[in-house]
N, C-alpha and C. Protein backbone atom coordinates (compact mmCIF):
# COMPACT_ATOMS: atom_id res chain seq x y z
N UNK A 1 88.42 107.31 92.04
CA UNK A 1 88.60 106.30 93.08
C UNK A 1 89.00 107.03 94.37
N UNK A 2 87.93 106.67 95.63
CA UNK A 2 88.81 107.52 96.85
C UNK A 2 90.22 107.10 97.54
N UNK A 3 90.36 107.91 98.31
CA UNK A 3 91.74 107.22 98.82
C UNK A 3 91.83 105.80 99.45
N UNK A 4 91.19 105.79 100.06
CA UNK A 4 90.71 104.08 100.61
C UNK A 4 90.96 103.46 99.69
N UNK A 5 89.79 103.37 98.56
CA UNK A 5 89.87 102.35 97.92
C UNK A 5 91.35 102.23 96.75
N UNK A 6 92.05 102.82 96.64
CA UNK A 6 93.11 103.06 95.93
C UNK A 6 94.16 102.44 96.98
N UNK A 7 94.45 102.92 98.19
CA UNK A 7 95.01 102.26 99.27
C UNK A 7 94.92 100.90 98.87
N UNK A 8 93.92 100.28 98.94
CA UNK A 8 93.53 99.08 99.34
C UNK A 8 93.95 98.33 97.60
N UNK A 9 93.74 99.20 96.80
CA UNK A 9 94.12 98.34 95.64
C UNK A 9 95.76 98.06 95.64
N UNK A 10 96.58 99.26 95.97
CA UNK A 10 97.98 99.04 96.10
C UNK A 10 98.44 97.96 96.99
N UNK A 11 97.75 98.18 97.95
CA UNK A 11 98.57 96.83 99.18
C UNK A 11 98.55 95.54 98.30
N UNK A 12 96.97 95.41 97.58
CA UNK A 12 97.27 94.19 97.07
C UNK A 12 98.13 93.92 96.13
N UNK A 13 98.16 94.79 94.58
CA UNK A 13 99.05 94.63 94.28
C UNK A 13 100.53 94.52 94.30
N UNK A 14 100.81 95.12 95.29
CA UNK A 14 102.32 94.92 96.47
C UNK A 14 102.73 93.61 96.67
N UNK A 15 101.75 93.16 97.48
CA UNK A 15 101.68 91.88 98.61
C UNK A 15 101.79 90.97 97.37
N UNK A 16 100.64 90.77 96.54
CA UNK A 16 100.36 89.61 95.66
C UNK A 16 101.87 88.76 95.11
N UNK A 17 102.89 89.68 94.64
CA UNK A 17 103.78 88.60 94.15
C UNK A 17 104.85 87.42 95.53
N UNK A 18 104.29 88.04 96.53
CA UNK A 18 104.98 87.58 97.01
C UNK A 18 104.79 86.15 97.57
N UNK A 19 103.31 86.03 97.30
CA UNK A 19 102.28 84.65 97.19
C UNK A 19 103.53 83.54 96.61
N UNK A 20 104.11 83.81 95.32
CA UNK A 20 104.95 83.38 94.82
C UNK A 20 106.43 83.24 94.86
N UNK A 21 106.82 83.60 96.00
CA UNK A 21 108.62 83.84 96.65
C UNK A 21 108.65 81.69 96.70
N UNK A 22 109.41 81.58 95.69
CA UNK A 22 110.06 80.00 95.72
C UNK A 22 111.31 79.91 96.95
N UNK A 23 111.14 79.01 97.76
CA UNK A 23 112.35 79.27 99.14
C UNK A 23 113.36 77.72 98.46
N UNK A 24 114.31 77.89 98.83
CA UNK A 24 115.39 77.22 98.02
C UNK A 24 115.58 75.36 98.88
N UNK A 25 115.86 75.64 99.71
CA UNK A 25 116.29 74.56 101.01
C UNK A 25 114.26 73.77 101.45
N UNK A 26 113.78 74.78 101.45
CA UNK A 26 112.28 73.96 102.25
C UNK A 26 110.92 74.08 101.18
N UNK A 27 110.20 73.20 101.49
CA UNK A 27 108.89 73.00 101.11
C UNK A 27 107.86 73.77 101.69
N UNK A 28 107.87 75.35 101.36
CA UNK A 28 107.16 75.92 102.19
C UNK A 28 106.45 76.92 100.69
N UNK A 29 105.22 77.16 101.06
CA UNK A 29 104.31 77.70 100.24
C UNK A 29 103.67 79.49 100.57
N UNK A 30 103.49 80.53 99.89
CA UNK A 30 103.13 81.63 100.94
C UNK A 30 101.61 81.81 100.18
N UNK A 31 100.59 82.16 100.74
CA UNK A 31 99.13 82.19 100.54
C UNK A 31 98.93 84.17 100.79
N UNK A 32 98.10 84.45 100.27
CA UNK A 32 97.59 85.92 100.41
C UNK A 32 96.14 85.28 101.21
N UNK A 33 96.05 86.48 102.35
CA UNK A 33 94.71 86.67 102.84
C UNK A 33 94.56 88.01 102.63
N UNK A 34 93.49 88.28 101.78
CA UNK A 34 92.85 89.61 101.63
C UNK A 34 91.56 89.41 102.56
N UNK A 35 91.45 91.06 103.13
CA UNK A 35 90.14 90.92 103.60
C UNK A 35 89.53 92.49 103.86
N UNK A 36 89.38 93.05 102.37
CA UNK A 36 89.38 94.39 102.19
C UNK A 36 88.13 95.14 103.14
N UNK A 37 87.00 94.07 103.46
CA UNK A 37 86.42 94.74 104.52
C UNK A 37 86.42 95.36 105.47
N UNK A 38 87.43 94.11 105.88
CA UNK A 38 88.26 95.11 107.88
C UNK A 38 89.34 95.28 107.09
N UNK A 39 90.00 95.47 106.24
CA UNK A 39 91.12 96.54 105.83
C UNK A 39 92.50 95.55 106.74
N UNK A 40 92.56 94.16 106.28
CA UNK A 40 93.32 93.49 106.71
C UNK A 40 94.16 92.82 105.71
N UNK A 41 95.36 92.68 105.35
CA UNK A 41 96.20 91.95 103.92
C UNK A 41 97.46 91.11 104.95
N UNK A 42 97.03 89.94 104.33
CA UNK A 42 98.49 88.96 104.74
C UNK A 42 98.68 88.50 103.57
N UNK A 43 100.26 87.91 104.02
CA UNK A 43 101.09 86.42 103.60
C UNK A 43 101.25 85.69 104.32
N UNK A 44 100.72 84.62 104.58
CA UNK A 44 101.24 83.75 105.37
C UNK A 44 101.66 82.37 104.33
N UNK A 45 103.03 82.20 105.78
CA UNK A 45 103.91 81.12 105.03
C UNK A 45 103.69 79.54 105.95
N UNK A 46 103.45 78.45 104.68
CA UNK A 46 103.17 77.49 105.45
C UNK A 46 103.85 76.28 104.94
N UNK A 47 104.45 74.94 105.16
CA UNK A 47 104.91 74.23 104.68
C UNK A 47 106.05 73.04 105.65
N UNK A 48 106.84 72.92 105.29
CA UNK A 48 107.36 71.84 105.76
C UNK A 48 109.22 72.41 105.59
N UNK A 49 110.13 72.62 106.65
CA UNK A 49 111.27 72.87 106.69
C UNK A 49 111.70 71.83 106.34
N UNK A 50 113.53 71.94 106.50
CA UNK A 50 114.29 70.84 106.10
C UNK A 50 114.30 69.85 106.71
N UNK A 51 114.07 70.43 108.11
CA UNK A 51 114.30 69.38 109.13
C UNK A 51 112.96 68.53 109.36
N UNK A 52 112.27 68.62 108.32
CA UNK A 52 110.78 68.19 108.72
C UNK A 52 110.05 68.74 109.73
N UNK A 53 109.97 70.30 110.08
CA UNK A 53 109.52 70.63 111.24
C UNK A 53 108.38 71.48 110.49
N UNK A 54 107.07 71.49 110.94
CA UNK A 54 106.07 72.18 110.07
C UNK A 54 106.31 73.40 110.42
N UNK A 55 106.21 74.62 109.18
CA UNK A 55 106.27 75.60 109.22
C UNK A 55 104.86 76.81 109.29
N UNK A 56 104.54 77.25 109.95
CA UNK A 56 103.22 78.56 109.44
C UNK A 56 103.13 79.81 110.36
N UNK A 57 103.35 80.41 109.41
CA UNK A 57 103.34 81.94 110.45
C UNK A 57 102.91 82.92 109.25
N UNK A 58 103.22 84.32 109.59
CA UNK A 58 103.05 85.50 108.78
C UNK A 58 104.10 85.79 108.66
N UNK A 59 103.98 86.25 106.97
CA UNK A 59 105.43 86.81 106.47
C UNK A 59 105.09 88.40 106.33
N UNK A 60 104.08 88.80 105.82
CA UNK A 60 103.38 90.03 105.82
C UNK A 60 102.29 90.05 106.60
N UNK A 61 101.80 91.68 107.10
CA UNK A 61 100.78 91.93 107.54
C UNK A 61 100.50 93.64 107.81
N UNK A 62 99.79 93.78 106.87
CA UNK A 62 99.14 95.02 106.62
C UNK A 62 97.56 95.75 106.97
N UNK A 63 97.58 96.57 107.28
CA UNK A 63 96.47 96.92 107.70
C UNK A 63 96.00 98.39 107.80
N UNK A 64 94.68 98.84 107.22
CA UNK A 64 94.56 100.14 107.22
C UNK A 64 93.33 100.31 108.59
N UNK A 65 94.17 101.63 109.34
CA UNK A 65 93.58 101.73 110.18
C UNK A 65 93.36 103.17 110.39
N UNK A 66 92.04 103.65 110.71
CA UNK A 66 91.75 105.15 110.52
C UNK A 66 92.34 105.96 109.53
N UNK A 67 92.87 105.19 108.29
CA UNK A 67 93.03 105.88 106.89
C UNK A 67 94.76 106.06 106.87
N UNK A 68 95.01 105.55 107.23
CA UNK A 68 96.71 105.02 107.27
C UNK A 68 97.03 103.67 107.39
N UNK A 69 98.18 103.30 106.77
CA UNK A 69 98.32 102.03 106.64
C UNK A 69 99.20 101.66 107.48
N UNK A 70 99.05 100.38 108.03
CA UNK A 70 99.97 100.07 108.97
C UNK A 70 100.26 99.02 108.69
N UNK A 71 101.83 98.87 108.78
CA UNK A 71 102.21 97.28 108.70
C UNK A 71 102.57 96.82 109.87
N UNK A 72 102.08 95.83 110.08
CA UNK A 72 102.42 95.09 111.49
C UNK A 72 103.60 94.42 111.39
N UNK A 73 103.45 93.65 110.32
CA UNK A 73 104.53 92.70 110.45
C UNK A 73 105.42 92.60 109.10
N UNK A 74 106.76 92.75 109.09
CA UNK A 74 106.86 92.64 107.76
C UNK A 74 108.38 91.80 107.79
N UNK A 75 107.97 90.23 107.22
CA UNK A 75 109.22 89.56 107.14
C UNK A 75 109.91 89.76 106.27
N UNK A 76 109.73 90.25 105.11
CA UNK A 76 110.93 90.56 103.92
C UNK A 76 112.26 91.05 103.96
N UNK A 77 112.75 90.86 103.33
CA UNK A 77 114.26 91.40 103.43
C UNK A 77 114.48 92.38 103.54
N UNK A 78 113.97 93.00 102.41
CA UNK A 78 114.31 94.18 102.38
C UNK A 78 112.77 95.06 102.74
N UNK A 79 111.52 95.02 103.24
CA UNK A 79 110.91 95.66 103.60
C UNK A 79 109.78 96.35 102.66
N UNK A 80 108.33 96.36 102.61
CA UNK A 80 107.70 96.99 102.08
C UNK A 80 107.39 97.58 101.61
N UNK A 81 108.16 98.66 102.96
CA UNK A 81 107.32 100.05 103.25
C UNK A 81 107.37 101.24 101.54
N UNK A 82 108.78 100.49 101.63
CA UNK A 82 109.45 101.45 99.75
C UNK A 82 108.55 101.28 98.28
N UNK A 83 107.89 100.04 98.82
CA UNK A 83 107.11 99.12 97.59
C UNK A 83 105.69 100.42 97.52
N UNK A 84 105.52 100.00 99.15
CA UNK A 84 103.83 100.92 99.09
C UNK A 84 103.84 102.24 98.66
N UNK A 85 104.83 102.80 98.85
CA UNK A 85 105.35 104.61 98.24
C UNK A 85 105.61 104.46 97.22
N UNK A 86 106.58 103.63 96.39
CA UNK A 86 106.48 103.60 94.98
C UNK A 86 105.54 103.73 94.11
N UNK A 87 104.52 102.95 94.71
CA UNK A 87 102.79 102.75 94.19
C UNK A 87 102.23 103.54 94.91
N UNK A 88 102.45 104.66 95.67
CA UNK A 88 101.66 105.97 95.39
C UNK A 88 100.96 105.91 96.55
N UNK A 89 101.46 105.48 97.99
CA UNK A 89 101.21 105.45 99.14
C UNK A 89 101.87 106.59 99.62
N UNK A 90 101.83 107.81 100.29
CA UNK A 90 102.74 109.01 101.04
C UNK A 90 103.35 108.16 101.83
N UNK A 91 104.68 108.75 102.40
CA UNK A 91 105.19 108.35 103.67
C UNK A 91 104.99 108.25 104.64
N UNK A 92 104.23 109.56 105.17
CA UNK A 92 103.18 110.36 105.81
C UNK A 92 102.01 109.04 106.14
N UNK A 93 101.60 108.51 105.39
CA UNK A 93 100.80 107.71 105.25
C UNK A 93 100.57 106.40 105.79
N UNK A 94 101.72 105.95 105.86
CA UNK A 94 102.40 104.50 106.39
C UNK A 94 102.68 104.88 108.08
N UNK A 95 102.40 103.77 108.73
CA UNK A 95 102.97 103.52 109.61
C UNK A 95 103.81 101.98 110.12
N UNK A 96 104.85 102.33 110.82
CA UNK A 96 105.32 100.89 110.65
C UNK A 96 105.17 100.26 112.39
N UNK A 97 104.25 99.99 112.10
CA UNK A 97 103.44 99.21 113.23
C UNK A 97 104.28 98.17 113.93
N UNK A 98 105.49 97.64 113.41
CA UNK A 98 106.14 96.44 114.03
C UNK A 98 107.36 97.90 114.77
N UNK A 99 107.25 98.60 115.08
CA UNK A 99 108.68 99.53 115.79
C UNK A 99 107.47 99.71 116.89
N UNK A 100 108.47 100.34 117.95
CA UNK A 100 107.98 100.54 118.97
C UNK A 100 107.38 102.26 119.04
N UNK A 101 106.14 102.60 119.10
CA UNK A 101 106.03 103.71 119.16
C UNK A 101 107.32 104.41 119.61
N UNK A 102 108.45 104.33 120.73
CA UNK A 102 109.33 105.53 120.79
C UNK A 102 109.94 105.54 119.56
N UNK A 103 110.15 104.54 118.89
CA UNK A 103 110.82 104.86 117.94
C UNK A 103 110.35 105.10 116.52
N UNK A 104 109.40 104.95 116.56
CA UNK A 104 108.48 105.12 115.27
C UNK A 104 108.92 106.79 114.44
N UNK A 105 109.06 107.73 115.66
CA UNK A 105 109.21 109.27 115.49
C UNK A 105 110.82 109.65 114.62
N UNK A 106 111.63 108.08 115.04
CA UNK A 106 112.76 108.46 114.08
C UNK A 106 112.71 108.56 112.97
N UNK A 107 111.60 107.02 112.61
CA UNK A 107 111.98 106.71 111.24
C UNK A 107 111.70 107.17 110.25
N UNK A 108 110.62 108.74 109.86
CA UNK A 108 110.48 109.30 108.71
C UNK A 108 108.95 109.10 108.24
N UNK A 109 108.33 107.89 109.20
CA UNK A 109 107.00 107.51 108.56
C UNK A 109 106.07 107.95 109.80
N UNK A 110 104.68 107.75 109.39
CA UNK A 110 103.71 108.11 109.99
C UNK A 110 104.33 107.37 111.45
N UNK A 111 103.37 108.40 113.04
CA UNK A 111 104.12 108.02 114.15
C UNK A 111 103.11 106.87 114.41
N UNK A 112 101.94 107.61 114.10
CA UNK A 112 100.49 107.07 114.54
C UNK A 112 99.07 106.61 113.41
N UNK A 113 98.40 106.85 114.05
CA UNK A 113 96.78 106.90 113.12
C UNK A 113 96.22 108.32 112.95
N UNK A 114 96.80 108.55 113.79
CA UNK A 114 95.99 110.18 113.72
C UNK A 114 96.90 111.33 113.06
């Protein structure tokens, strides 16, 4: 299997349980969008708060771009990035796309794409 496609199998298996995160207080549901073509993986969360106010946004958002992965967005608590290295993503590898490039250089993970 090349690296791509191994990439691309991990994100999903990563992402997928989280389809299933039960929220305690609201009626809110989380959906996976895969879209291994353009190398795009969400969660998005949709549903109905307490206050009756409709809810939908992204809870995740991943993306491989020039052979590194980037997360754009990552609402979890505690963060991804540990999930995708566990399952055999480098560090090196990741980028965390929601920091601001200056600071990207602190955090230990890829700065860029290149």
């Amino acid at each position: 299997m090349d690296c791509l496609e191994n990439y691309r199998r991990i994100i999903q298996q990563v992402l997928r349980p989280y389809s299933n995160l039960q929220y305690a207080y609201d009626d809110i549901h989380n959906s996976t969008v895969f879209d291994p073509e353009a190398d795009r993986y969400l969660i998005v969360s949709s549903g109905w708060g307490q206050d009756r106010r409709r809810i939908h946004g992204c809870l995740i958002h991943v993306e491989i771009v020039e052979g590194k992965v980037w997360i754009q967005r990552d609402g979890n608590e505690d963060g991804i990035a540990d999930e995708l290295m566990a399952a055999g993503i480098p560090k090196e590898h990741i980028v965390l796309g929601f920091k601001s490039p200056e600071v990207r250089q602190y955090t230990g993970f890829a700065v860029n794409g290149t």
